[in-house]
Protein backbone atom coordinates (compact mmCIF):
# COMPACT_ATOMS: atom_id res chain seq x y z
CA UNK A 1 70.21 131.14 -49.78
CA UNK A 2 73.36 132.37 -47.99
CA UNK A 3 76.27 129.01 -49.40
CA UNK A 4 77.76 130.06 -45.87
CA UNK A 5 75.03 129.20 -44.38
CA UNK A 6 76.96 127.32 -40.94
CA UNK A 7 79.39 129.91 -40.61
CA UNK A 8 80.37 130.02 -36.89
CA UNK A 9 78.90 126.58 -36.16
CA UNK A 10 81.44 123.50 -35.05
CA UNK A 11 80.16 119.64 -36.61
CA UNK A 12 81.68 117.04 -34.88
CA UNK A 13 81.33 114.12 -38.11
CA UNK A 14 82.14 110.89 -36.91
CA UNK A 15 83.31 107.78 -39.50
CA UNK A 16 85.02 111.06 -42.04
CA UNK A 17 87.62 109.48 -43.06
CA UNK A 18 85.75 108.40 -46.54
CA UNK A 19 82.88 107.72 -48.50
CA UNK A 20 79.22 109.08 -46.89
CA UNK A 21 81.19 110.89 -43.76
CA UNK A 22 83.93 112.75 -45.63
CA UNK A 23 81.19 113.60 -48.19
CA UNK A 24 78.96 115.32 -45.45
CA UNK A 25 82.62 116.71 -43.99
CA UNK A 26 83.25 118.85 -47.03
CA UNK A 27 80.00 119.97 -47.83
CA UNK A 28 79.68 121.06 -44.03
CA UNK A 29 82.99 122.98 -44.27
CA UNK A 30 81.72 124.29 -47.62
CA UNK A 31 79.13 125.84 -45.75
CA UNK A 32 81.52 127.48 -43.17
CA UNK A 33 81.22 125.23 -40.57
CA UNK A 34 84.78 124.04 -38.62
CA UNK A 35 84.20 120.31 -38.67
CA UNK A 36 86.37 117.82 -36.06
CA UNK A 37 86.60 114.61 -38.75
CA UNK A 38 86.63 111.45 -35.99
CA UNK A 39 87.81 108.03 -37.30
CA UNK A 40 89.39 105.31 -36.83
CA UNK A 41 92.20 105.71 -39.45
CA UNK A 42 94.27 109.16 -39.06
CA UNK A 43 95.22 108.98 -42.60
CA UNK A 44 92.03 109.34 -43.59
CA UNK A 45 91.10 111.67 -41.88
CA UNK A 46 93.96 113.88 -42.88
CA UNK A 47 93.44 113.35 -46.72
CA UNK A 48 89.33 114.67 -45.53
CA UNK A 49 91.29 117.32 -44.09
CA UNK A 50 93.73 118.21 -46.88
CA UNK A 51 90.47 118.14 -49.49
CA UNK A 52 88.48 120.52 -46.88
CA UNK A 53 91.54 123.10 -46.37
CA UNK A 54 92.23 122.95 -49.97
CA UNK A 55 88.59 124.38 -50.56
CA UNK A 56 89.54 127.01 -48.02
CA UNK A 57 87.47 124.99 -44.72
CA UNK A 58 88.48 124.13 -41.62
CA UNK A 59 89.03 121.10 -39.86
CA UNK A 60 90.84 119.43 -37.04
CA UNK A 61 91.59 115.23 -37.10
CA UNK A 62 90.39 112.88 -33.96
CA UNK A 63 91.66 109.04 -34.22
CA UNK A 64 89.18 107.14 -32.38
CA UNK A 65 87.71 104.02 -31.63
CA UNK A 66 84.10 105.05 -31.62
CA UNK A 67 83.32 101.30 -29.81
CA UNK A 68 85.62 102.93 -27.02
CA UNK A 69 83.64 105.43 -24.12
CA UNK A 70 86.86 106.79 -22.74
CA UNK A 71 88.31 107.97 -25.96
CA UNK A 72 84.70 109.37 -27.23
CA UNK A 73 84.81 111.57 -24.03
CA UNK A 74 88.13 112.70 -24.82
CA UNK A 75 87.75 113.30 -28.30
CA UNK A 76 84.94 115.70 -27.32
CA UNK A 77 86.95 117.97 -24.55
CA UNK A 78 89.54 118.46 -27.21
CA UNK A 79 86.61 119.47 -30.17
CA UNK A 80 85.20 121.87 -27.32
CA UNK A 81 88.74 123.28 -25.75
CA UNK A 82 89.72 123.98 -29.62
CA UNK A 83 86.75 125.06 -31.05
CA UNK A 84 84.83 126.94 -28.33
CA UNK A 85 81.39 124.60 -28.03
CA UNK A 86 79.55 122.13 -30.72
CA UNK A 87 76.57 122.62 -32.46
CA UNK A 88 76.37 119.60 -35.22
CA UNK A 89 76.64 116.33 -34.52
CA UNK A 90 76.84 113.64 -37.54
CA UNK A 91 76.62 109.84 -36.05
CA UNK A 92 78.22 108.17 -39.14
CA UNK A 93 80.40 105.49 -38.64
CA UNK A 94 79.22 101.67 -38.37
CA UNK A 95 80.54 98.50 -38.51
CA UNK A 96 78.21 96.28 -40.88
CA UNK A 97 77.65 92.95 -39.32
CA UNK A 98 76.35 91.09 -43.06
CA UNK A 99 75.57 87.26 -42.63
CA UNK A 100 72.25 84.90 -41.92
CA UNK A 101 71.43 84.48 -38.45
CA UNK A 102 73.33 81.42 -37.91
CA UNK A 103 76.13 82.05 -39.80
CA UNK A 104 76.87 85.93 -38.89
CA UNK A 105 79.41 85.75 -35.29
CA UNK A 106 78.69 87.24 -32.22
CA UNK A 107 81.21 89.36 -32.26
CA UNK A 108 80.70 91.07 -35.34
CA UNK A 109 76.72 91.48 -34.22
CA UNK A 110 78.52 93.00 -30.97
CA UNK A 111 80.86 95.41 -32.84
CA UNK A 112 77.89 97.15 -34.51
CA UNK A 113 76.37 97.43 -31.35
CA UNK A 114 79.08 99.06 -29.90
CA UNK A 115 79.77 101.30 -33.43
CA UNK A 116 76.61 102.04 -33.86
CA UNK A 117 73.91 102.48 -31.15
CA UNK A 118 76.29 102.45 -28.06
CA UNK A 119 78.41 104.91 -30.25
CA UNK A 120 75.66 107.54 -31.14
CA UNK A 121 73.97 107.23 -28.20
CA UNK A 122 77.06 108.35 -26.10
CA UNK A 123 78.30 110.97 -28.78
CA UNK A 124 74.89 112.13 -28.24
CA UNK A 125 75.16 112.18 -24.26
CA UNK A 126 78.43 113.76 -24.21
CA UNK A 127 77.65 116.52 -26.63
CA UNK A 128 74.08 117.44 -25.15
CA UNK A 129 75.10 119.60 -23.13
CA UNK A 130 76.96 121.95 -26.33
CA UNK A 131 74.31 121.58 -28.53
CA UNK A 132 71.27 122.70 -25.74
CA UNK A 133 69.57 125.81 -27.50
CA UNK A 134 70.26 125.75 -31.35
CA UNK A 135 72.21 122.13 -31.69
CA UNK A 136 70.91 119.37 -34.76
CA UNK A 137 71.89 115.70 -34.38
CA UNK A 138 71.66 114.00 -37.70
CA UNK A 139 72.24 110.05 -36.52
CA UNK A 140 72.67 107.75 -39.81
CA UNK A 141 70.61 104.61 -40.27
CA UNK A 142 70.05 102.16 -43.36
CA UNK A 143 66.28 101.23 -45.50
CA UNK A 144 67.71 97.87 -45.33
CA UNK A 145 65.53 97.78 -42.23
CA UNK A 146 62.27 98.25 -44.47
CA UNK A 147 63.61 95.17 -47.01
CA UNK A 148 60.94 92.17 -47.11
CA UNK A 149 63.46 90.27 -47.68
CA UNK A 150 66.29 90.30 -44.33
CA UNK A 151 67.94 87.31 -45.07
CA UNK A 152 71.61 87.79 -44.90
CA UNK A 153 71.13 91.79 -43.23
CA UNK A 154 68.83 90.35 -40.08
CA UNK A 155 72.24 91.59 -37.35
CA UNK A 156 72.68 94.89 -39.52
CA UNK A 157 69.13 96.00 -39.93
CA UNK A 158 69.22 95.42 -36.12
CA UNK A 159 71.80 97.99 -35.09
CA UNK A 160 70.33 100.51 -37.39
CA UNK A 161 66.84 100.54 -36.20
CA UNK A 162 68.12 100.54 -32.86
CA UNK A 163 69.65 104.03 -33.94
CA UNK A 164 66.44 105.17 -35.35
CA UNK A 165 64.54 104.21 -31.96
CA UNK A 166 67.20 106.19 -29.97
CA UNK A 167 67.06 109.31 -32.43
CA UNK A 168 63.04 109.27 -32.51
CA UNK A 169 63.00 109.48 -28.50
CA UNK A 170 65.85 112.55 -28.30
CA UNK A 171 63.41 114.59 -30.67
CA UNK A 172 60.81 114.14 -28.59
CA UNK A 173 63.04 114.49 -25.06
CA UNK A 174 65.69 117.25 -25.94
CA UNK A 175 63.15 119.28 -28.74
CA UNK A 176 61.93 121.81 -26.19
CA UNK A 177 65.62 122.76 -25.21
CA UNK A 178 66.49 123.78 -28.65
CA UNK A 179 68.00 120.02 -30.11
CA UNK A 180 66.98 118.76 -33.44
CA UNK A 181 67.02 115.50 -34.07
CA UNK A 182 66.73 113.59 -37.52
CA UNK A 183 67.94 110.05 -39.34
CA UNK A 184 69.01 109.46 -42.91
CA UNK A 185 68.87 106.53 -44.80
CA UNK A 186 71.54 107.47 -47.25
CA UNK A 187 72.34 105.45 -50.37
CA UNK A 188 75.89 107.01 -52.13
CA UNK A 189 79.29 105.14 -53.44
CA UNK A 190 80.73 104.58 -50.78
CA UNK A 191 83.69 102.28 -50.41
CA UNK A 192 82.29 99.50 -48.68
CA UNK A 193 79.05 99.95 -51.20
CA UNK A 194 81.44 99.78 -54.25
CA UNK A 195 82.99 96.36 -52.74
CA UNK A 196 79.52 95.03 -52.38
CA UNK A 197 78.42 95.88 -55.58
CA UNK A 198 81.56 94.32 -57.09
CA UNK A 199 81.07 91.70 -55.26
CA UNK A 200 77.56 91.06 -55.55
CA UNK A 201 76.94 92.17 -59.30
CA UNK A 202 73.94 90.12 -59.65
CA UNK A 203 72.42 91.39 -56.65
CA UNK A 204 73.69 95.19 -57.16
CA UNK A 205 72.23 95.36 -60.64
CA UNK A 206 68.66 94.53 -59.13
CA UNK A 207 69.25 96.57 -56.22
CA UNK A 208 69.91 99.84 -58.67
CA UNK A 209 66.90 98.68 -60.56
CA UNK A 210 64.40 98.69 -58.11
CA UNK A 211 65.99 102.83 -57.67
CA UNK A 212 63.27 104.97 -59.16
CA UNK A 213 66.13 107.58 -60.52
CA UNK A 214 68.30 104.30 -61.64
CA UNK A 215 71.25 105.68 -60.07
CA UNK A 216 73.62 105.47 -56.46
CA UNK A 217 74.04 108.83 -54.62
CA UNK A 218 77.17 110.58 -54.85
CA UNK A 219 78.51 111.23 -51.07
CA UNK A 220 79.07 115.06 -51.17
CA UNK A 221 76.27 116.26 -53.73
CA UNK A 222 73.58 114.06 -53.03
CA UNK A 223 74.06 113.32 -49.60
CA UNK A 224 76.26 115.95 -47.74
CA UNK A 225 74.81 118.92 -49.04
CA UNK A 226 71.28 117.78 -47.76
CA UNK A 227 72.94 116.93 -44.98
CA UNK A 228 74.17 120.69 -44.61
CA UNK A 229 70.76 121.98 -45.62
CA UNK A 230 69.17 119.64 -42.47
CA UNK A 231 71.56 120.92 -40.08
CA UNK A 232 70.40 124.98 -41.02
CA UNK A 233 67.58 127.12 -39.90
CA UNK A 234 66.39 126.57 -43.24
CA UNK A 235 65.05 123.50 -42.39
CA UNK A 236 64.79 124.52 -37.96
CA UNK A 237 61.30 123.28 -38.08
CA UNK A 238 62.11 119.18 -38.96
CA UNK A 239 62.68 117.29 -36.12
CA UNK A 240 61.95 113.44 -35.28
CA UNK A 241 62.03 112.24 -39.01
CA UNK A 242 63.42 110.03 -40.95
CA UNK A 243 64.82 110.60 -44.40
CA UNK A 244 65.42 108.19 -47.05
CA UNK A 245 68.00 109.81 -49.49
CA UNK A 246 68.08 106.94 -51.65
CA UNK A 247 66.48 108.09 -55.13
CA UNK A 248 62.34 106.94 -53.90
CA UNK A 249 63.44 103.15 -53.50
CA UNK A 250 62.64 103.01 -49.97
CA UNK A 251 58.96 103.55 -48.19
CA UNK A 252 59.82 104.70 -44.78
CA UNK A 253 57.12 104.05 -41.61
């Protein structure tokens, strides 16, 4: 297998600022892709940029509010005007509304909404027309939707199935024009998982227990470069699935 696999492609990674986005950032620019790193924070974004160009990549930085439609539209006409077109698109960033139903505020529920499902769905909309003949969306969900157990994750689990619903049904609508269309589940370090798991011990201990592999994904190596892999013709007949990268804890329906 070619490592340049994406040469000539543009990945527009949303949420690449850190952790699970800047992971699948580099290895995407590793494989010659030009990536356009979105996020809130344009530091961030320009220390994902300084670690991509460093490895000899390419990237450009877009500060955005994902929750926001106006600036999503015009972070995509400037991706397009400086690249030439898009081809990946990485739905990444979330805001995680955590608490039990009566104690978690409807505002934070209504911020992952808008993060989340309103966020890839319109990223999705506004890019459909680039990626029409050879384009992969790779949306980002979470197994805590398959937990027995949803107390205290009830709002979160809510916004992330809603992304899987919305992925399954561009597979099926946009496949015959050339779109791919897949979810992960990823688990990997991430910042906000390494506050949780310092701040839940107890509960992060029996979370990495119940991990067949006994381990947390890294972002770039375990999670990124499958991510890459996904997005190639090496893998141009997957389409509608989801994919727990999570080390066999999960049992996806």
């Amino acid at each position: 297998m070619n490592d340049r696999f994406l040469i000539n492609k543009t990945a527009v990674v949303t949420g690449a600022g850190q952790g699970v986005g800047q992971g699948i950032a580099i290895s995407l620019a590793e494989r010659g892709a030009t990536v356009a790193l979105l996020g809130r924070s344009l530091e961030k974004l320009e220390t994902s940029r300084n670690l991509i160009e460093q490895a000899g990549g390419k990237a450009i930085t877009i500060a955005v509010d994902v929750k926001n439609a106006g600036e999503l539209a015009a972070a995509i006409e400037r991706v397009v005007n400086e690249t030439g077109g898009i081809q990946i698109l990485v739905n990444n960033a979330q805001e995680v509304p955590l608490g039990t139903l009566l104690a978690v505020a409807e505002e934070k529920i209504e911020a992952g909404w808008q993060s989340g499902p309103m966020a890839t769905l319109r990223l999705m909309k506004l890019c459909y027309p680039y990626l029409r003949g050879d384009g992969v969306i790779i949306n980002l969900a979470s197994s805590v939707g398959m937990r027995w157990d949803m107390s205290g994750y009830g709002a979160y689990a809510a916004v992330k199935e809603a992304i899987r619903s919305i992925s399954r049904a561009a597979a099926c609508e946009w496949g015959a024009e050339g779109i791919r269309c897949n979810v992960i589940l990823p688990h990997a370090m991430s910042p906000g998982l390494k506050t949780w798991t310092e701040n839940r011990p107890q509960e992060a201990a029996e979370f990495i227990a119940s991990i067949p592999l006994r381990r947390i994904g890294e972002c770039k190596e375990d999670i990124g470069d499958f991510v890459s892999m996904l997005c190639s013709d090496h893998s141009r007949y997957v389409n509608g699935q989801t994919i727990a990268l999570d080390g066999g804890q999960a049992r996806v329906s």
